[in-house]
PDB file of N, CA and C in Angstrom:
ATOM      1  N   UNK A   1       7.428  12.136 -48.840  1.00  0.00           N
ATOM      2  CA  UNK A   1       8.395  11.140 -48.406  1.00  0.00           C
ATOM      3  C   UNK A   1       7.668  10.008 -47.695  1.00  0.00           C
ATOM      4  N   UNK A   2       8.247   8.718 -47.684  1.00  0.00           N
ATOM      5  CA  UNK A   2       7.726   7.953 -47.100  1.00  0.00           C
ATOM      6  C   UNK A   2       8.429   7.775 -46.246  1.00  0.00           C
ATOM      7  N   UNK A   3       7.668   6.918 -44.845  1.00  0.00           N
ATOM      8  CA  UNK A   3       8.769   6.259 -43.676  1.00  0.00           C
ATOM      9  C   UNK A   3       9.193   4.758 -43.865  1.00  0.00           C
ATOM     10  N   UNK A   4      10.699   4.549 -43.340  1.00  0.00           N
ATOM     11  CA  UNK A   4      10.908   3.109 -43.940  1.00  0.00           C
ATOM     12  C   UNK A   4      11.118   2.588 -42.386  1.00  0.00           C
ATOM     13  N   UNK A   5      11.250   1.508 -42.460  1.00  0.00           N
ATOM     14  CA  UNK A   5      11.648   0.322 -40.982  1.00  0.00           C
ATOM     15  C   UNK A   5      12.858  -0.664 -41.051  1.00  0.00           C
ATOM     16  N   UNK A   6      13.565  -0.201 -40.547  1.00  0.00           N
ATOM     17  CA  UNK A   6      14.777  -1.699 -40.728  1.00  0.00           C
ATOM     18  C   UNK A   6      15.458  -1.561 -39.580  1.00  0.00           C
ATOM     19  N   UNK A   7      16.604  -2.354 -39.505  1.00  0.00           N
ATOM     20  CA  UNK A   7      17.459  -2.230 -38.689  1.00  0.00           C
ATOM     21  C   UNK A   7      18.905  -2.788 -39.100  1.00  0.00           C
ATOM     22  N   UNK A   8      19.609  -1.774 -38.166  1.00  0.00           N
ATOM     23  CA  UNK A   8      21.295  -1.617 -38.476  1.00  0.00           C
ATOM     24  C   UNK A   8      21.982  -2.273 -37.460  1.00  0.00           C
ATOM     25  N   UNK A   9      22.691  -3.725 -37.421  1.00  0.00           N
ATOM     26  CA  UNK A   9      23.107  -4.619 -36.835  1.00  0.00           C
ATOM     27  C   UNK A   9      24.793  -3.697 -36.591  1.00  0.00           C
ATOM     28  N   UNK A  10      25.344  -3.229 -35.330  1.00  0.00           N
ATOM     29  CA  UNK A  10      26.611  -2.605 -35.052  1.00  0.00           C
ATOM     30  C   UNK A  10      27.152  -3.544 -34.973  1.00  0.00           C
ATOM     31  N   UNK A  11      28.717  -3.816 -35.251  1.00  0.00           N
ATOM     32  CA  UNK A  11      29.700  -4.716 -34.498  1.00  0.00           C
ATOM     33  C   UNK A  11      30.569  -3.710 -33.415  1.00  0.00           C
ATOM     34  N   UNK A  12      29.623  -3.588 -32.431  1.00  0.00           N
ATOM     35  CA  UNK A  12      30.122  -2.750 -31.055  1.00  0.00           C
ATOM     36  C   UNK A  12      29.240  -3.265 -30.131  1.00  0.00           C
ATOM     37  N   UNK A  13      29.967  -3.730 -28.909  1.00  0.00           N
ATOM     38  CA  UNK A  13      29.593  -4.440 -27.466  1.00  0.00           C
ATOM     39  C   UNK A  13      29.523  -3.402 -26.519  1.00  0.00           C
ATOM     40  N   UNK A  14      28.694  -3.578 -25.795  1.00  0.00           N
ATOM     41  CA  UNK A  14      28.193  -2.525 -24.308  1.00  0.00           C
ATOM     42  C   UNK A  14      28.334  -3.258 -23.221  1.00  0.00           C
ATOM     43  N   UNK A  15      28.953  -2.525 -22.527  1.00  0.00           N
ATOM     44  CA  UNK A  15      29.199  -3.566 -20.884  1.00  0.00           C
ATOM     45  C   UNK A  15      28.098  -2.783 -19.889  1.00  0.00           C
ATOM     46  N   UNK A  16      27.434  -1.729 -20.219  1.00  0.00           N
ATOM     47  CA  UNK A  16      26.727  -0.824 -18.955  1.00  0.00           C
ATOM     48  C   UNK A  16      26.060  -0.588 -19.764  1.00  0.00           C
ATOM     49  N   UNK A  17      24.601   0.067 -18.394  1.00  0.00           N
ATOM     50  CA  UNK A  17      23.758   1.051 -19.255  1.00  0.00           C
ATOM     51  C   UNK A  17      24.312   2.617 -19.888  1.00  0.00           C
ATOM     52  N   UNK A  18      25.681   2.742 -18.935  1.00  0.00           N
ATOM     53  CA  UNK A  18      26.157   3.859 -19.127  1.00  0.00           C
ATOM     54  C   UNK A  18      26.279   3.920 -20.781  1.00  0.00           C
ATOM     55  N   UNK A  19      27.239   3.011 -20.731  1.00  0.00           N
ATOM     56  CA  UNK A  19      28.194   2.774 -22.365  1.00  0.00           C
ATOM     57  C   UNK A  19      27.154   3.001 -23.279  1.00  0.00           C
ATOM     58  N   UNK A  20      25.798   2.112 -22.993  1.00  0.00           N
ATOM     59  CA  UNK A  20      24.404   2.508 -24.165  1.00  0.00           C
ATOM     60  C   UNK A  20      24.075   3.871 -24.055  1.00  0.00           C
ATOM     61  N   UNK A  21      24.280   4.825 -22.880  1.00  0.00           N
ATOM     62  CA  UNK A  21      23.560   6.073 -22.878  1.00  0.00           C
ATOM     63  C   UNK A  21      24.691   6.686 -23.848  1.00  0.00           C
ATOM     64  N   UNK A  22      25.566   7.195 -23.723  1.00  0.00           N
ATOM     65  CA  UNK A  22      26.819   7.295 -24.431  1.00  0.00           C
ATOM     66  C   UNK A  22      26.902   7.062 -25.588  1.00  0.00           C
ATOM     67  N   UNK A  23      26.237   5.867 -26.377  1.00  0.00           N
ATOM     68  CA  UNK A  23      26.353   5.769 -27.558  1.00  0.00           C
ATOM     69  C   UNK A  23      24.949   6.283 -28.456  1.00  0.00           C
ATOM     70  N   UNK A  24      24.021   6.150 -27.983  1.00  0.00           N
ATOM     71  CA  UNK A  24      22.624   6.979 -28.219  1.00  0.00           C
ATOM     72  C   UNK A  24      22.975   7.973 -28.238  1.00  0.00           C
ATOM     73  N   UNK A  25      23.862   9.005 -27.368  1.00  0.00           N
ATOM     74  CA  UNK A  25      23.815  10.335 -27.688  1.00  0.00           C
ATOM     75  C   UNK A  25      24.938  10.727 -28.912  1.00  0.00           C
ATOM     76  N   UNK A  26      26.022   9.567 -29.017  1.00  0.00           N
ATOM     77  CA  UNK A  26      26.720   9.829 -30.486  1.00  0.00           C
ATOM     78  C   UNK A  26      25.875   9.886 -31.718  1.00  0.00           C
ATOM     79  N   UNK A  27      25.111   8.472 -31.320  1.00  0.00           N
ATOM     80  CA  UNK A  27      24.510   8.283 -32.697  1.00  0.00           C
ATOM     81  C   UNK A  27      23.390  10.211 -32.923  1.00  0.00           C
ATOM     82  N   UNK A  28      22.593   9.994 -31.879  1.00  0.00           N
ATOM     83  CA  UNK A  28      21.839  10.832 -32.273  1.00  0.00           C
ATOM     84  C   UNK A  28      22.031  12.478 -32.378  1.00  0.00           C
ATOM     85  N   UNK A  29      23.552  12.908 -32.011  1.00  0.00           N
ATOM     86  CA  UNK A  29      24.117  13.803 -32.517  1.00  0.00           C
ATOM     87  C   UNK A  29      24.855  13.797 -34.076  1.00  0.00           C
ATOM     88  N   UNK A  30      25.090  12.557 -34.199  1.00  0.00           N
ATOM     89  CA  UNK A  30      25.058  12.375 -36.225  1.00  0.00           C
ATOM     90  C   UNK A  30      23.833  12.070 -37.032  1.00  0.00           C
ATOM     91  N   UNK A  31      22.335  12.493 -35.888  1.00  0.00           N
ATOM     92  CA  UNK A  31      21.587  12.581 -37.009  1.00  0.00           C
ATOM     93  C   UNK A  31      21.056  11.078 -36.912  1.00  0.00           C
ATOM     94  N   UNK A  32      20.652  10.466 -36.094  1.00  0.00           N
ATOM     95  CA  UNK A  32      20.443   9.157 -35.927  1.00  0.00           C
ATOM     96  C   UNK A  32      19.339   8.940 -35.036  1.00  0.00           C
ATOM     97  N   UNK A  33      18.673  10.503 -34.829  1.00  0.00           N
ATOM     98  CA  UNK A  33      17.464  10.147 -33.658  1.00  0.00           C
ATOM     99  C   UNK A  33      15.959   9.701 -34.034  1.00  0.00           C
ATOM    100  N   UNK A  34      16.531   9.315 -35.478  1.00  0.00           N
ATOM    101  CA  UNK A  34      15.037   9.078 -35.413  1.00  0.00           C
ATOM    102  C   UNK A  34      15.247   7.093 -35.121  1.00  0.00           C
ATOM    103  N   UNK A  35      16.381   6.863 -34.559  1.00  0.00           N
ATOM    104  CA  UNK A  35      16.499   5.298 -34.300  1.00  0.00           C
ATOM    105  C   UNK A  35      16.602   4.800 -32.648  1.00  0.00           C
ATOM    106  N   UNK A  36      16.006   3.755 -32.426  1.00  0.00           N
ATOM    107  CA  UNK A  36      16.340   3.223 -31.255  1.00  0.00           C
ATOM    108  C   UNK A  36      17.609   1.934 -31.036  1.00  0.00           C
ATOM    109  N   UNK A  37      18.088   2.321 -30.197  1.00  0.00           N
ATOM    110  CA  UNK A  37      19.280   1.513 -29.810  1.00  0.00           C
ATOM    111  C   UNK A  37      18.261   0.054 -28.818  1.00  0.00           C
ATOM    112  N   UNK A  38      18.823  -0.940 -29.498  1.00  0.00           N
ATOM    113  CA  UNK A  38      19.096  -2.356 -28.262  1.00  0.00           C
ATOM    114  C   UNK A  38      20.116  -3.201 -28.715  1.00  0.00           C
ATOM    115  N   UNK A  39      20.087  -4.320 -27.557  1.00  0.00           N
ATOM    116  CA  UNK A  39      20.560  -5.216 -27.792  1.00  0.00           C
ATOM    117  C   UNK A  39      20.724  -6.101 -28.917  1.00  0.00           C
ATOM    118  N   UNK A  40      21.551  -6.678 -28.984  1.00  0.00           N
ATOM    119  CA  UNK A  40      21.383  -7.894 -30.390  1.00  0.00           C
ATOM    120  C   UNK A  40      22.833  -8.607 -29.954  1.00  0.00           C
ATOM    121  N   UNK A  41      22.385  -9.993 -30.564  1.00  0.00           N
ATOM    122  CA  UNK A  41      23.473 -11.389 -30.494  1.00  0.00           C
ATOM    123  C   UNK A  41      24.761 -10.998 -30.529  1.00  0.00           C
ATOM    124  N   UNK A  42      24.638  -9.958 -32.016  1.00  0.00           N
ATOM    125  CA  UNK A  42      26.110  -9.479 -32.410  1.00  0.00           C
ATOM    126  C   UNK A  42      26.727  -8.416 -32.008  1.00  0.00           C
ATOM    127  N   UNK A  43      25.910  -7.874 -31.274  1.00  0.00           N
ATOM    128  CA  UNK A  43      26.527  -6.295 -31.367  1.00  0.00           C
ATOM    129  C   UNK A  43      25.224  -5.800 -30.930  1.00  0.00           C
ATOM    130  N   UNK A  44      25.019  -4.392 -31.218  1.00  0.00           N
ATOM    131  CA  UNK A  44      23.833  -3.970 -30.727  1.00  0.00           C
ATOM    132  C   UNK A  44      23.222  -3.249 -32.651  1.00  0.00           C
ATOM    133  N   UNK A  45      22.029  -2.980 -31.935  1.00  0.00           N
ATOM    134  CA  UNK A  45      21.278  -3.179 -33.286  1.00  0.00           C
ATOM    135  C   UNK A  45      20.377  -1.491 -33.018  1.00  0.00           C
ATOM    136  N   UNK A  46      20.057  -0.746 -33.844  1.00  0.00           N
ATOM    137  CA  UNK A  46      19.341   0.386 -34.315  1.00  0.00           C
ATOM    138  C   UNK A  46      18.132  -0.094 -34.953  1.00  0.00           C
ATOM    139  N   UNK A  47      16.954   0.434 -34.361  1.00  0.00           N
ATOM    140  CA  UNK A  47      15.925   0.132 -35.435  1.00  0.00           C
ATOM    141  C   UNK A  47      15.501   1.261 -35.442  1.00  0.00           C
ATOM    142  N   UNK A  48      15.719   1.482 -37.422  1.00  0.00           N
ATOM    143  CA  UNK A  48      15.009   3.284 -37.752  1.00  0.00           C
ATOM    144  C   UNK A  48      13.661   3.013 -38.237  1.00  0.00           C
ATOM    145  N   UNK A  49      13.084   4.500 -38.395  1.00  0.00           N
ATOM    146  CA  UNK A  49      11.495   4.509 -38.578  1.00  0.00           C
ATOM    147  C   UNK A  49      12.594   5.750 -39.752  1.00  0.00           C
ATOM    148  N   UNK A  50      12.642   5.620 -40.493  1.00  0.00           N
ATOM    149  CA  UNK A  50      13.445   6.564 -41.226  1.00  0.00           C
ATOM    150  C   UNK A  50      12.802   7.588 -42.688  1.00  0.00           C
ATOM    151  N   UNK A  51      12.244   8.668 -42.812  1.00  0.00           N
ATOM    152  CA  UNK A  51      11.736   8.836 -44.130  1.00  0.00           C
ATOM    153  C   UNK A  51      12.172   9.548 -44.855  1.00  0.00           C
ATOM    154  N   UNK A  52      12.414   9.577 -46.124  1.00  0.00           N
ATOM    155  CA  UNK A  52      13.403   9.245 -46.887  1.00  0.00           C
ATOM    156  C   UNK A  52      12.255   9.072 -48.202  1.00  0.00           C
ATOM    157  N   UNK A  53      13.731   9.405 -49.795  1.00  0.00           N
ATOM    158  CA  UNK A  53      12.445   9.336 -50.995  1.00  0.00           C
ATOM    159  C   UNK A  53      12.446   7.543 -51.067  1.00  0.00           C
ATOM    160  N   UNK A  54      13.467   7.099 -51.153  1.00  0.00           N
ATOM    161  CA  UNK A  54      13.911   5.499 -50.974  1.00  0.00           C
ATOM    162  C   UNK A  54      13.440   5.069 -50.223  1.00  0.00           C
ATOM    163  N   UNK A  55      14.064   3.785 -50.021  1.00  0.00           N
ATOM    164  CA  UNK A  55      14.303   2.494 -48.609  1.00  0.00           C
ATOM    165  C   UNK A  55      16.005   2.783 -48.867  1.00  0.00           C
ATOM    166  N   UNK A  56      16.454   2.660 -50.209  1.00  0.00           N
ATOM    167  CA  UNK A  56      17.841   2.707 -50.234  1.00  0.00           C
ATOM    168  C   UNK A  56      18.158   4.064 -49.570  1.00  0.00           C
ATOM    169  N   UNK A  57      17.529   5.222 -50.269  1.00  0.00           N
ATOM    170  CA  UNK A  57      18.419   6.408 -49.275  1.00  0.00           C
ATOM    171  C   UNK A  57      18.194   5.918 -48.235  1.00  0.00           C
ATOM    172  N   UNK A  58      16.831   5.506 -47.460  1.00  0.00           N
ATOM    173  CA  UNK A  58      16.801   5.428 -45.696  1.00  0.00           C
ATOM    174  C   UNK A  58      18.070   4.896 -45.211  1.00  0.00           C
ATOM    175  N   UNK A  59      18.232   3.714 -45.699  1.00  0.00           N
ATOM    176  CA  UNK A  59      19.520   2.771 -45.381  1.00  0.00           C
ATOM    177  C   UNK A  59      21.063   3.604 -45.569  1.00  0.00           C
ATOM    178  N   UNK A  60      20.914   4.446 -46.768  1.00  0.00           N
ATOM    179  CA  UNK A  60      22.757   4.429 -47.222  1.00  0.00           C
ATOM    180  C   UNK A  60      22.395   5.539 -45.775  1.00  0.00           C
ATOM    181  N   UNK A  61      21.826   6.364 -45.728  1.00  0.00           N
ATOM    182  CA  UNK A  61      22.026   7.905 -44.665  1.00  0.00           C
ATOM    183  C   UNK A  61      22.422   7.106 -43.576  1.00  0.00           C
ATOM    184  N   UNK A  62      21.540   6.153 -43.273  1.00  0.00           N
ATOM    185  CA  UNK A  62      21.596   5.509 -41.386  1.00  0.00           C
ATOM    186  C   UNK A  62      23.141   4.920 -41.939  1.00  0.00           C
ATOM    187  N   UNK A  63      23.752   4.565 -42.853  1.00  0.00           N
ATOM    188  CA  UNK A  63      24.957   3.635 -42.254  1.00  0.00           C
ATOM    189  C   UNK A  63      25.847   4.868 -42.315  1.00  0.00           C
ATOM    190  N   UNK A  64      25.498   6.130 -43.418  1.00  0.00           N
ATOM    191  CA  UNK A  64      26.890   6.572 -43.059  1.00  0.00           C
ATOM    192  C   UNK A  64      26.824   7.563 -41.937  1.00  0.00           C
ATOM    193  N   UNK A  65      25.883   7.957 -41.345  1.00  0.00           N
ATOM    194  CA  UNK A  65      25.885   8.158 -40.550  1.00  0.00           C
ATOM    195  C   UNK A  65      26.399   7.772 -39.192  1.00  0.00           C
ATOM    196  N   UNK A  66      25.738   6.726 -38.871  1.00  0.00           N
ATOM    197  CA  UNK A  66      26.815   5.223 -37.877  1.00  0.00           C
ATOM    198  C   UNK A  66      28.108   5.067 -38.044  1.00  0.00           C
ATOM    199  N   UNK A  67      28.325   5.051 -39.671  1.00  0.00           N
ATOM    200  CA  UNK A  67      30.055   5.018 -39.656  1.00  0.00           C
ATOM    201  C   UNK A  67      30.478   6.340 -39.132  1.00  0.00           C
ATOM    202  N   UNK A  68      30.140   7.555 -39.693  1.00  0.00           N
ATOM    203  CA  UNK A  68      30.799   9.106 -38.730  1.00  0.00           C
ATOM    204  C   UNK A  68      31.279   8.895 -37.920  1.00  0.00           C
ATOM    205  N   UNK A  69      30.111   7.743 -36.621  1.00  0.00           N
ATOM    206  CA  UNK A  69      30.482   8.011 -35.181  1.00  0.00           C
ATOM    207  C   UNK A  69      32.056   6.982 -34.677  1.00  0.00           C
ATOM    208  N   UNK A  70      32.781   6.338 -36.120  1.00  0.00           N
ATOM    209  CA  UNK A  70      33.776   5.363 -35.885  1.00  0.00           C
ATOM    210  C   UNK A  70      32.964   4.338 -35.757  1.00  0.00           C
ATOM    211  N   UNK A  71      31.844   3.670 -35.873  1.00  0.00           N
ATOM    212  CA  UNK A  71      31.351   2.175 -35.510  1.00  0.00           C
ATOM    213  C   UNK A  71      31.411   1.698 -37.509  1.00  0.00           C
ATOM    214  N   UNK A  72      31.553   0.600 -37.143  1.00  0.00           N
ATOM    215  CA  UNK A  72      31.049  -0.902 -38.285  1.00  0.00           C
ATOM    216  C   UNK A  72      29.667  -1.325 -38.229  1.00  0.00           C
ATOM    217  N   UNK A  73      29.237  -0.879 -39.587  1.00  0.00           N
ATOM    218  CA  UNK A  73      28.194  -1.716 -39.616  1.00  0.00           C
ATOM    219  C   UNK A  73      28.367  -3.004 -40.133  1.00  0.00           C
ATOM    220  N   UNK A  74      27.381  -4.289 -39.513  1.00  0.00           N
ATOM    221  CA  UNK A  74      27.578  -5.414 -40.083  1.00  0.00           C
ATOM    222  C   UNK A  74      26.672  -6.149 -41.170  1.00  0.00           C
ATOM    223  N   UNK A  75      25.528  -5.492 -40.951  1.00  0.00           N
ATOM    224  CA  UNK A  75      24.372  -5.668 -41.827  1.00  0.00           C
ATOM    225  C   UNK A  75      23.162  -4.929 -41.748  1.00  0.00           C
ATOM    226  N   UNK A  76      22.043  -4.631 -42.487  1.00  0.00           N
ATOM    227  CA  UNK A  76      20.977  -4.010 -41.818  1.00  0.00           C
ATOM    228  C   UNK A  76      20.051  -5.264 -43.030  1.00  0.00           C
ATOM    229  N   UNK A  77      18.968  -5.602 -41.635  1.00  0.00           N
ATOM    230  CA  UNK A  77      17.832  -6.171 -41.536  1.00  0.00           C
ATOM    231  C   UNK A  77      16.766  -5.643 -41.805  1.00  0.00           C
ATOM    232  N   UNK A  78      15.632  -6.484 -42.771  1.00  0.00           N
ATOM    233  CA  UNK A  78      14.362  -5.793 -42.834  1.00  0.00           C
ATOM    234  C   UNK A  78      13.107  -6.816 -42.446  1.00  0.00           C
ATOM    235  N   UNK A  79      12.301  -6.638 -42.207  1.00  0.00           N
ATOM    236  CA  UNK A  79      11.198  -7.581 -41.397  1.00  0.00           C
ATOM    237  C   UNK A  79      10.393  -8.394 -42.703  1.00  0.00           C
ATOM    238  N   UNK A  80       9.834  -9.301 -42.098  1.00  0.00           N
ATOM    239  CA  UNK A  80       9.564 -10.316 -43.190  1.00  0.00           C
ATOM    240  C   UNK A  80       8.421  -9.526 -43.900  1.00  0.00           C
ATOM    241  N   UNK A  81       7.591  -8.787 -42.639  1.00  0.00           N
ATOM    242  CA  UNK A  81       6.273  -8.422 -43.860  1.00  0.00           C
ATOM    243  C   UNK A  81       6.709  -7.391 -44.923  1.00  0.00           C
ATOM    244  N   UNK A  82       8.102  -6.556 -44.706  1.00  0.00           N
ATOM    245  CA  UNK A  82       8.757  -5.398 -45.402  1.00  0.00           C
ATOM    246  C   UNK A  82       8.892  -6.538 -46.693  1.00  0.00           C
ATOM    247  N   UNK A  83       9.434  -7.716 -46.739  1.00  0.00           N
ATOM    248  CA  UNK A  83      10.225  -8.095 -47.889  1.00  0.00           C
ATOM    249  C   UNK A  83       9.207  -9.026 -48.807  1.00  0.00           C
ATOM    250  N   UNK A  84       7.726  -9.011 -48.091  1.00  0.00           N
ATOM    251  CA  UNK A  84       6.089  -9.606 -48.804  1.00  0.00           C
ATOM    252  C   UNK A  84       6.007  -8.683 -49.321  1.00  0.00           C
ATOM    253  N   UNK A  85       6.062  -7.322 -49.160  1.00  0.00           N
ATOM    254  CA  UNK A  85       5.260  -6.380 -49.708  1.00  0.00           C
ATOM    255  C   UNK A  85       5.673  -5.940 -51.093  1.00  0.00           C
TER     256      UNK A  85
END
């Protein structure tokens, strides 16, 4: 398997650090620990290190996963040198 890199843009807002601890432990009870939670413009954002036979499986698992926990995903992002290669 290989490891992939992207990130999963949420449309869900955090008012505390609490609310972020709280949602790290949803995500990563559906199977989401191999991602880190931050901030982002829109929402908050996941970036997985994910491996997987794909990039597509990496991606479809992380969203439906995210969806389980009731969140929207709005997009997932991949880094410029991911989309040279």
């Amino acid at each position: 398997m290989t490891e992939y890199r992207f990130r999963v843009v949420i449309n869900h807002q955090v008012k505390s650090e609490h609310e972020m601890l709280d949602l790290a432990d949803r995500l990563a009870a559906a199977g989401c620990d191999d991602g880190h939670l931050g901030g982002h413009a829109e929402g908050v954002e996941v970036v997985f290190d994910r491996e997987a036979e794909s990039r597509d499986e990496a991606m479809q698992s992380a969203v439906k996963q995210i969806e389980e926990c009731g969140l929207i995903v709005k997009r997932i992002e991949l880094d410029r040198e991911v989309l040279a290669a």
